[in-house]
Protein backbone atom coordinates (compact mmCIF):
# COMPACT_ATOMS: atom_id res chain seq x y z
CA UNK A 1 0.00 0.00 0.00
CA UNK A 2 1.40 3.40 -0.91
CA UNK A 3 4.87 1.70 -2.36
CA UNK A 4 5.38 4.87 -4.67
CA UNK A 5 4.37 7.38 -2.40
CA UNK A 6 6.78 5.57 0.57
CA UNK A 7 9.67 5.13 -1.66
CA UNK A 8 9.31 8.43 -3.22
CA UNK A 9 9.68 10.45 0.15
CA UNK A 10 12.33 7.76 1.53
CA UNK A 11 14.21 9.20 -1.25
CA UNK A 12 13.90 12.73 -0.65
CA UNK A 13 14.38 12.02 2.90
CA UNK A 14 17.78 9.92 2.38
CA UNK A 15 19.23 12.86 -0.17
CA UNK A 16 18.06 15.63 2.09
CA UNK A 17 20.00 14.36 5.21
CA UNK A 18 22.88 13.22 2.78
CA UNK A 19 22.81 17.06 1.74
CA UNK A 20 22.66 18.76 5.72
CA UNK A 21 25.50 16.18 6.90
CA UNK A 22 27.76 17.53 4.39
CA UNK A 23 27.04 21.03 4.94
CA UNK A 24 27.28 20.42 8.74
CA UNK A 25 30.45 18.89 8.00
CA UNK A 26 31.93 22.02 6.34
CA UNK A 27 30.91 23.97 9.15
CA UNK A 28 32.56 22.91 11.47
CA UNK A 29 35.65 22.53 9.26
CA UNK A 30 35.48 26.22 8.36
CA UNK A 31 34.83 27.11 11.85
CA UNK A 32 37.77 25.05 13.08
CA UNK A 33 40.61 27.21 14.82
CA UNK A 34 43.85 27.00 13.57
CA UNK A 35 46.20 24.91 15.91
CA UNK A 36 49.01 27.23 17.16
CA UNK A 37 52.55 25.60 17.98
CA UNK A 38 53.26 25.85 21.82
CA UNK A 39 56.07 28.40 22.48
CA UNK A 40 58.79 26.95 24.11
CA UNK A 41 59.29 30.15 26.78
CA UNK A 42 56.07 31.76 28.62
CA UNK A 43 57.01 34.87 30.36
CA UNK A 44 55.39 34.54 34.22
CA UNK A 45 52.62 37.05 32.93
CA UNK A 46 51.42 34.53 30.09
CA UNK A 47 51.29 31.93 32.65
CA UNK A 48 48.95 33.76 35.35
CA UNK A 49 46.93 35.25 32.04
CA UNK A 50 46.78 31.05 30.67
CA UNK A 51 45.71 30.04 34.44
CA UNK A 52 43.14 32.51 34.62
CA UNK A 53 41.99 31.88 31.23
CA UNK A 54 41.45 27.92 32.01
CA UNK A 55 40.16 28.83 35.13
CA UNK A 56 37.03 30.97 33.62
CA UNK A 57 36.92 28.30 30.33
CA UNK A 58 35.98 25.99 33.37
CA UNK A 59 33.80 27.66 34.94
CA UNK A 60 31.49 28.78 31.89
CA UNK A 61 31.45 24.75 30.98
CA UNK A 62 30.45 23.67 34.26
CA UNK A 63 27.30 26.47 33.90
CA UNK A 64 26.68 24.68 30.65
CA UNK A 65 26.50 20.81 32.55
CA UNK A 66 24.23 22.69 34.50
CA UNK A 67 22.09 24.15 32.11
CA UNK A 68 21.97 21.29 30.34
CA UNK A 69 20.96 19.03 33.44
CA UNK A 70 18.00 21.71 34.19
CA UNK A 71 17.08 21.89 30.39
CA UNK A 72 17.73 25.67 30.16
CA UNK A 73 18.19 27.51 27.22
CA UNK A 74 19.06 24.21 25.31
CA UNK A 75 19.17 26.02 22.01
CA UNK A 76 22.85 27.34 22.91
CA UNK A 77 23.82 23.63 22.76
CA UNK A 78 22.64 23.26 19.22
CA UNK A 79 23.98 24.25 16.53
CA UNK A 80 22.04 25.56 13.17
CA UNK A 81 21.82 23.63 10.09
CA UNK A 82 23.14 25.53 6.85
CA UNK A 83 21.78 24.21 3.70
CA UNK A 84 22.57 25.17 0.39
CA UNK A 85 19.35 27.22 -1.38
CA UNK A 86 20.29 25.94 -5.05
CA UNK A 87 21.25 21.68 -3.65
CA UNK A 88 17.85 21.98 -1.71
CA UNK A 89 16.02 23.02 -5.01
CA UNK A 90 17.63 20.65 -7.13
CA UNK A 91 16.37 18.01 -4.21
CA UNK A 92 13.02 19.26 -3.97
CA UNK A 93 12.48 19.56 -8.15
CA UNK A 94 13.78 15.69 -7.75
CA UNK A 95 10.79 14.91 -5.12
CA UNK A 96 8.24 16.88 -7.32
CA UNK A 97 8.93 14.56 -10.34
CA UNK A 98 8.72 11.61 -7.77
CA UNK A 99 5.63 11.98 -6.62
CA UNK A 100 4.02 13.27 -10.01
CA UNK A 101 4.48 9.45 -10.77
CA UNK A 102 2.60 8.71 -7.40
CA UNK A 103 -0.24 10.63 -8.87
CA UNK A 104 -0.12 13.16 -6.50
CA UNK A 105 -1.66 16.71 -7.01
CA UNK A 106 0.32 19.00 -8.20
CA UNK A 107 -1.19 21.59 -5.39
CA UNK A 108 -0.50 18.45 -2.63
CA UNK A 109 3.09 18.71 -4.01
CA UNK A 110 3.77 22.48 -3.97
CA UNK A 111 1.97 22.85 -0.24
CA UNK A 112 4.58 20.02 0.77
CA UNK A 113 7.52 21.60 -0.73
CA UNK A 114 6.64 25.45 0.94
CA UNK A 115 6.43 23.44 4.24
CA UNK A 116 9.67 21.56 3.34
CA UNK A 117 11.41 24.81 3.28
CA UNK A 118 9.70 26.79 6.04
CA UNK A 119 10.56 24.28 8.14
CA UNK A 120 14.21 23.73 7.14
CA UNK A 121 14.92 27.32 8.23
CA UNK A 122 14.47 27.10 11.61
CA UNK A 123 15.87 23.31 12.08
CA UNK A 124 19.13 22.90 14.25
CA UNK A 125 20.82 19.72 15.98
CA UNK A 126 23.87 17.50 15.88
CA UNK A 127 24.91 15.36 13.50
CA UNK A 128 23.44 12.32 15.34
CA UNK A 129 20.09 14.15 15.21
CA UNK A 130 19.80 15.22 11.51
CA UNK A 131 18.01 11.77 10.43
CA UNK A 132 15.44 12.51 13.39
CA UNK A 133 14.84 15.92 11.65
CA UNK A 134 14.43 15.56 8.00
CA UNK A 135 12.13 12.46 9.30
CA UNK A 136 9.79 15.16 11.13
CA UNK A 137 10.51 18.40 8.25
CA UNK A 138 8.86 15.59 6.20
CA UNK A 139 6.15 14.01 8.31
CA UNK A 140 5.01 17.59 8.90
CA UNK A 141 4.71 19.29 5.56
CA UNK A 142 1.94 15.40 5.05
CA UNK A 143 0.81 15.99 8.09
CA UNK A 144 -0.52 19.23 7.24
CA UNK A 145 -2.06 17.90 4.04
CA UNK A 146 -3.70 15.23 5.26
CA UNK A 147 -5.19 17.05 8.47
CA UNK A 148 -6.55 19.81 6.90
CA UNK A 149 -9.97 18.69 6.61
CA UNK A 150 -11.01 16.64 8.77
CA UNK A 151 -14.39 15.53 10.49
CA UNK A 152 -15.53 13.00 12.36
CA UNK A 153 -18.71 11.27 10.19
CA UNK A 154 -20.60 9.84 13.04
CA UNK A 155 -20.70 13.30 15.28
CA UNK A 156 -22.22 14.64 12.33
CA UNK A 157 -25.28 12.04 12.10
CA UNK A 158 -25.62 12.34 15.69
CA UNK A 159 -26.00 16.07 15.65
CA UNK A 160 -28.00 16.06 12.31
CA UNK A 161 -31.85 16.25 11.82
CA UNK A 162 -33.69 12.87 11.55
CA UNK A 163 -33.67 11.54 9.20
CA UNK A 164 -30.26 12.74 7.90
CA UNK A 165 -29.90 12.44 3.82
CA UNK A 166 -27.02 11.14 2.30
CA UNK A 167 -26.79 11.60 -1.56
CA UNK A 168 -23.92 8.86 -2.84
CA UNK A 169 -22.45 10.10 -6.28
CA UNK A 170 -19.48 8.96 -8.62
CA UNK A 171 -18.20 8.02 -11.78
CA UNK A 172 -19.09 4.74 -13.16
CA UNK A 173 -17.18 1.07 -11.83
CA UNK A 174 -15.84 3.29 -8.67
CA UNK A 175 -17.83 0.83 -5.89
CA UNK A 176 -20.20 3.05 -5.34
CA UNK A 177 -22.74 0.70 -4.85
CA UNK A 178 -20.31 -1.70 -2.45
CA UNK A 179 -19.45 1.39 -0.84
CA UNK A 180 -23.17 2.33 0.52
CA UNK A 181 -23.86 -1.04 2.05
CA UNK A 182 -20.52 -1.25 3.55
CA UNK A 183 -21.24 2.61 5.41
CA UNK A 184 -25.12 0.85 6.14
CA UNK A 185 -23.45 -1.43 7.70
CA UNK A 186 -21.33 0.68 9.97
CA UNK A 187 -24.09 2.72 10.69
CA UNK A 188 -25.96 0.04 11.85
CA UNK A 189 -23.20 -1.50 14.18
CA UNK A 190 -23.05 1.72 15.58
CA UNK A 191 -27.03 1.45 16.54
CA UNK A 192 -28.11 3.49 13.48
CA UNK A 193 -31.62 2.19 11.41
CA UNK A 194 -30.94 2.61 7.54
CA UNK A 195 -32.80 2.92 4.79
CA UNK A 196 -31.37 2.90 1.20
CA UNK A 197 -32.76 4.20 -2.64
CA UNK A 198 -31.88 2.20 -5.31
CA UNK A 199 -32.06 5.88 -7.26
CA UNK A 200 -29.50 3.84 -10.19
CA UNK A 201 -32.71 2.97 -11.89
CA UNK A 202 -30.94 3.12 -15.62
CA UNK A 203 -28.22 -0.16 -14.82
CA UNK A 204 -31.01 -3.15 -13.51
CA UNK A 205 -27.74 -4.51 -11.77
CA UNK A 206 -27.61 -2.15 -9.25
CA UNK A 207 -30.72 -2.70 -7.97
CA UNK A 208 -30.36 -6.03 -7.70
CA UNK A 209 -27.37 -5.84 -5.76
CA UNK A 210 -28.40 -3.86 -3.68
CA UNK A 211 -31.16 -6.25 -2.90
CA UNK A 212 -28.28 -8.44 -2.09
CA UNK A 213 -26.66 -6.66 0.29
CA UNK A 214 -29.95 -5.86 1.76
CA UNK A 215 -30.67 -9.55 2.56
CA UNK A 216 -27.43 -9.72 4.33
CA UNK A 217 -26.88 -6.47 6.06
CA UNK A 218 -30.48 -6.20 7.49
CA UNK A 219 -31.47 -2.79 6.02
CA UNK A 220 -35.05 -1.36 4.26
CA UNK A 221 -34.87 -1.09 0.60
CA UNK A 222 -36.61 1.68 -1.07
CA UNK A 223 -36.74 0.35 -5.27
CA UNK A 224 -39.01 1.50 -8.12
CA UNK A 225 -38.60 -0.59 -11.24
CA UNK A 226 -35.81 -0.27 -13.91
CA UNK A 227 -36.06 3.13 -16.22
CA UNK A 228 -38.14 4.32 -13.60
CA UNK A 229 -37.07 8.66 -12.45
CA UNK A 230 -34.61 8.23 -9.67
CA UNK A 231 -35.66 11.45 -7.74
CA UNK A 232 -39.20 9.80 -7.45
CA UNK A 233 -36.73 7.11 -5.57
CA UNK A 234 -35.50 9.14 -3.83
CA UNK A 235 -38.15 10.87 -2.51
CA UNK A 236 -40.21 7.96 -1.70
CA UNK A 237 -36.97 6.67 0.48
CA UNK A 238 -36.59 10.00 2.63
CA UNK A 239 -40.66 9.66 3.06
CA UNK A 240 -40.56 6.04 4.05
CA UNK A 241 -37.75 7.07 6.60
CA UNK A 242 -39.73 10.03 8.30
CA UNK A 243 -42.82 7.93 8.55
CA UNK A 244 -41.14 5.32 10.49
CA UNK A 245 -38.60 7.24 12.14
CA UNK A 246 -35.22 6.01 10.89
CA UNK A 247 -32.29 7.55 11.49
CA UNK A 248 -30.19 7.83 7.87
CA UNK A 249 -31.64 7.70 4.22
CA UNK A 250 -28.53 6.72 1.83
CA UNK A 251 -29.37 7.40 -1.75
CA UNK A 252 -27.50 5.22 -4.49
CA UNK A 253 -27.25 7.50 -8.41
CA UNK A 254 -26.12 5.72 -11.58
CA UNK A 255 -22.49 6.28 -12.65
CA UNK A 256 -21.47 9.13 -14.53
CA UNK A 257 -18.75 10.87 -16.11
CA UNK A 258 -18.06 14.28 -14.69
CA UNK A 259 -18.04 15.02 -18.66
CA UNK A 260 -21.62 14.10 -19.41
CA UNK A 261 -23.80 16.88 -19.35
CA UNK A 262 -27.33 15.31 -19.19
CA UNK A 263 -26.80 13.05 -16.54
CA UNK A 264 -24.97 15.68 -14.39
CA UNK A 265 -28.21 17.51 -14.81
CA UNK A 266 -30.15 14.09 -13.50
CA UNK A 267 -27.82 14.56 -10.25
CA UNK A 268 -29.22 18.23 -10.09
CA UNK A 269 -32.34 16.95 -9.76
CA UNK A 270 -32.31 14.61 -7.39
CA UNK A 271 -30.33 16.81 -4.98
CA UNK A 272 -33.06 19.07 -5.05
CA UNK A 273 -35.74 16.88 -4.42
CA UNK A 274 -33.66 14.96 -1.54
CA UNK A 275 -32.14 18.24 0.12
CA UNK A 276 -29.23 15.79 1.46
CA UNK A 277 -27.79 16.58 4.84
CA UNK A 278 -25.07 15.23 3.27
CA UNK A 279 -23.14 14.42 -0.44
CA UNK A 280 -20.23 11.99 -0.63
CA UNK A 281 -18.29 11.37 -3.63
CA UNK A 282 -17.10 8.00 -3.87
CA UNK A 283 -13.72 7.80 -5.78
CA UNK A 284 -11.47 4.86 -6.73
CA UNK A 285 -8.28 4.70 -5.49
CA UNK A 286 -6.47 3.16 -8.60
CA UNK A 287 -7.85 6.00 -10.91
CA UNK A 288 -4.99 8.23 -8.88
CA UNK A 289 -5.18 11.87 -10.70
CA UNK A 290 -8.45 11.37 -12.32
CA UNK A 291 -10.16 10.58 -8.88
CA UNK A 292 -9.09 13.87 -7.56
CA UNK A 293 -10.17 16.00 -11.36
CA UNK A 294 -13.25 13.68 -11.13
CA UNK A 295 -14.10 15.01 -7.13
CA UNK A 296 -13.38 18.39 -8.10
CA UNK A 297 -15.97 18.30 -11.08
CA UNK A 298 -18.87 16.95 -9.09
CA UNK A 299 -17.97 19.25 -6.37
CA UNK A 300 -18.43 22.48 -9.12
CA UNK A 301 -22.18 20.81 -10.08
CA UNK A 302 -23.41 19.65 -6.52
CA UNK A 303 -21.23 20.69 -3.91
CA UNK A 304 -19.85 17.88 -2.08
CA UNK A 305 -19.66 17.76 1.15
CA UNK A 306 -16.80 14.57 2.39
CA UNK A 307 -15.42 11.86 0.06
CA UNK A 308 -15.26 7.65 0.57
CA UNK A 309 -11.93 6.12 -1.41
CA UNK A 310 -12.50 2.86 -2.69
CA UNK A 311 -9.40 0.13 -3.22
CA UNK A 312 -7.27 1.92 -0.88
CA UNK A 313 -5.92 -1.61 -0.33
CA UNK A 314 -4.92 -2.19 -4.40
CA UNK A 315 -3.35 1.77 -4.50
CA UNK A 316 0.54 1.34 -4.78
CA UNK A 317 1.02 4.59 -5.50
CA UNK A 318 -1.00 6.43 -2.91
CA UNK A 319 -1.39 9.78 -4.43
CA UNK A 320 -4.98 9.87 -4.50
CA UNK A 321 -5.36 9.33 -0.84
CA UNK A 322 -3.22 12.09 0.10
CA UNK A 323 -4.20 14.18 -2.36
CA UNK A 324 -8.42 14.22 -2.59
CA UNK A 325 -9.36 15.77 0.38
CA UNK A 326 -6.79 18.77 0.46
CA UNK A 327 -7.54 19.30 -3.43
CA UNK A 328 -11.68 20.26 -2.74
CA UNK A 329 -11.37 21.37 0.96
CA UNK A 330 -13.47 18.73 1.84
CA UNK A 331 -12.39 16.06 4.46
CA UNK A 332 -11.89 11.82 3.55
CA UNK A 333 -14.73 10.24 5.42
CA UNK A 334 -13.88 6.44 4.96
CA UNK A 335 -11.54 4.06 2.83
CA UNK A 336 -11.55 0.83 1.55
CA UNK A 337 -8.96 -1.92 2.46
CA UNK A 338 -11.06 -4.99 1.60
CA UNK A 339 -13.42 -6.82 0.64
CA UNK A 340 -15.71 -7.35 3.25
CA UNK A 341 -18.05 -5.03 5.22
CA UNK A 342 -15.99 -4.44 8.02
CA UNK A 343 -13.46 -3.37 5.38
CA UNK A 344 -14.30 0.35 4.91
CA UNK A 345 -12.86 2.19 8.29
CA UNK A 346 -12.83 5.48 8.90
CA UNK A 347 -9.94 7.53 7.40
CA UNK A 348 -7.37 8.31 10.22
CA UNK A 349 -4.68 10.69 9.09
CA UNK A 350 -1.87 9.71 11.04
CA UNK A 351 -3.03 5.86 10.22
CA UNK A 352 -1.77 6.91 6.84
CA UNK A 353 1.40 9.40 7.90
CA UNK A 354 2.47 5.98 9.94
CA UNK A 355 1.75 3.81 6.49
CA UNK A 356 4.11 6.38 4.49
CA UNK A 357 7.22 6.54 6.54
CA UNK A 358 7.10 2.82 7.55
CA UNK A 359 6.09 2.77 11.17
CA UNK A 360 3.33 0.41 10.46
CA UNK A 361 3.33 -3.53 10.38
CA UNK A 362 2.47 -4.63 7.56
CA UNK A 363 2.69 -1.39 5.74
């Protein structure tokens, strides 16, 4: 999971410290005292002046023990890191191109790169601490992307009128579908009642598998047959929920391309007729770049509101994942890492931060 994104900032990371060490190294070369030959004859003046002068270099190292044992002022211990502008450039053009190929956004890549060098101005430490901090430069400038929007799904429901509306959208063969029973499914283990349109009235295959999951989940199917107008689904769903007091209404659309007109019209209309609490794009993972052009064009027609990554588990690259939420402002709700129903979790940010620089079994 996220091999390219990993191995693309392990690289960055490697060069970068290769980069500091060297130009620590010259530092303290240049700033090296020249060694001056002992004179053979010392007046008795030199020698009080050299007795006094080793007695006061004592002293002021013995404060420093001290300060140092009472952690005061430990920035005079450390020393700051010079780095060369045009070798960090060269480093950072290197990690653009990197993680391009993870299909990354470009705007994910320059926010990470401004960090990068914000942060690299006010680093400092010893040589045996340099790996340490290029390892946190770097886990900050992802941090930052990843928790910029975030939201926790079920507070929202909680807090939300009842019934509270979700409208499900996407581009065709995402796991759209999948996705909705999977998140009835967590609703219900977390004490929710459901209730689910089969609004994808133009692909008779949806339906039906959603009548599927239905039998196996436990939740109340709202269908009308195939052809049939999905907002009239829809609206019969949110009705069927009010008059028995149910807590969520999740409303499945056909696929669509963010390119075709008519049917992003059809969406239109059955947002307006199901005033949604709530409207999650559901994105696949493996579609990398697209996902994230794909998210931002449904956001321009309907306004989403969170997003659900499918095949999170199949990504190599990871550049989707890091890169969705930050691009529309909108947070990551829930990904998929499997197959089953207990296989969409809720997206954790430093889950992922702990996937990318290899603290994770498994990862």
């Amino acid at each position: 999971m996220f091999k390219f994104l990993k191995k693309s900032i392990k690289k960055f990371e490697d060069e970068l410290e290769a980069e500091i060490q060297e130009a620590l190294e010259k530092e303290i070369k240049e700033e090296k005292p020249e060694e001056k030959k002992p004179s053979k004859k010392k007046t008795v003046e030199e020698r009080i002046e050299r007795s006094i002068e080793q007695e006061l270099q004592k002293s002021v190292e013995a404060r420093k023990e001290i300060e140092k044992v009472v952690e005061k002022k430990p920035e005079k211990t450390r020393r700051k890191i010079p780095i060369d502008e045009k070798k960090l450039d060269d480093l950072l053009w290197d990690l653009e191109v990197s993680l391009l190929e993870a299909d990354v956004a470009l705007s994910v890549i320059e926010s990470i790169k401004t960090d990068v060098k914000e942060e690299l101005k006010y680093i400092s430490g010893s040589r045996s601490e340099i790996s340490k901090t290029v390892n946190e430069v770097l886990k900050k400038a992802v941090s930052r992307i990843l928790k910029s929007n975030t939201q926790d799904f079920l507070e929202m429901v909680e807090k939300g009128k009842k019934p509270f509306i979700i409208l499900f959208v996407g581009v065709n063969g995402s796991g759209k579908t999948t996705a909705i029973a999977k998140l009835a499914h967590y609703l219900q283990k977390n004490g929710k009642t459901v209730v689910v349109a089969a609004a994808d009235t133009f692909r008779a295959g949806a339906i039906e598998q959603l009548e599927e999951h239905a039998k196996k989940i436990g939740f109340k199917l709202i269908k009308h047959d195939f052809g049939a107008d999905p907002a009239a689904v829809a609206y019969d769903a949110v009705e069927h929920a009010k008059a028995k007091h149910k807590d969520v209404v999740m409303i499945d659309t056909a696929g669509r391309m963010q390119t075709n007109i008519n049917l992003m019209e059809e969406m239109e209309k059955i947002n307006r007729v199901a005033n949604p609490d709530l409207v999650l794009f559901v994105g696949d993972a493996l579609s990398g770049n697209d996902a994230v052009e794909q998210a931002r064009r449904f956001n321009e027609v309907v306004d989403l509101d969170g997003v659900i990554l499918t095949k999170v588990d199949a990504d190599a690259k990871g550049g989707a994942a890091l890169s969705i939420a930050y691009t529309i402002g909108k947070p990551l709700f829930f990904i998929g890492v499997g197959q089953g129903y207990d296989d969409q979790i809720p997206f954790d940010p430093d889950w992922m931060i702990k996937s990318i620089f290899g603290e994770k079994e498994g990862s």
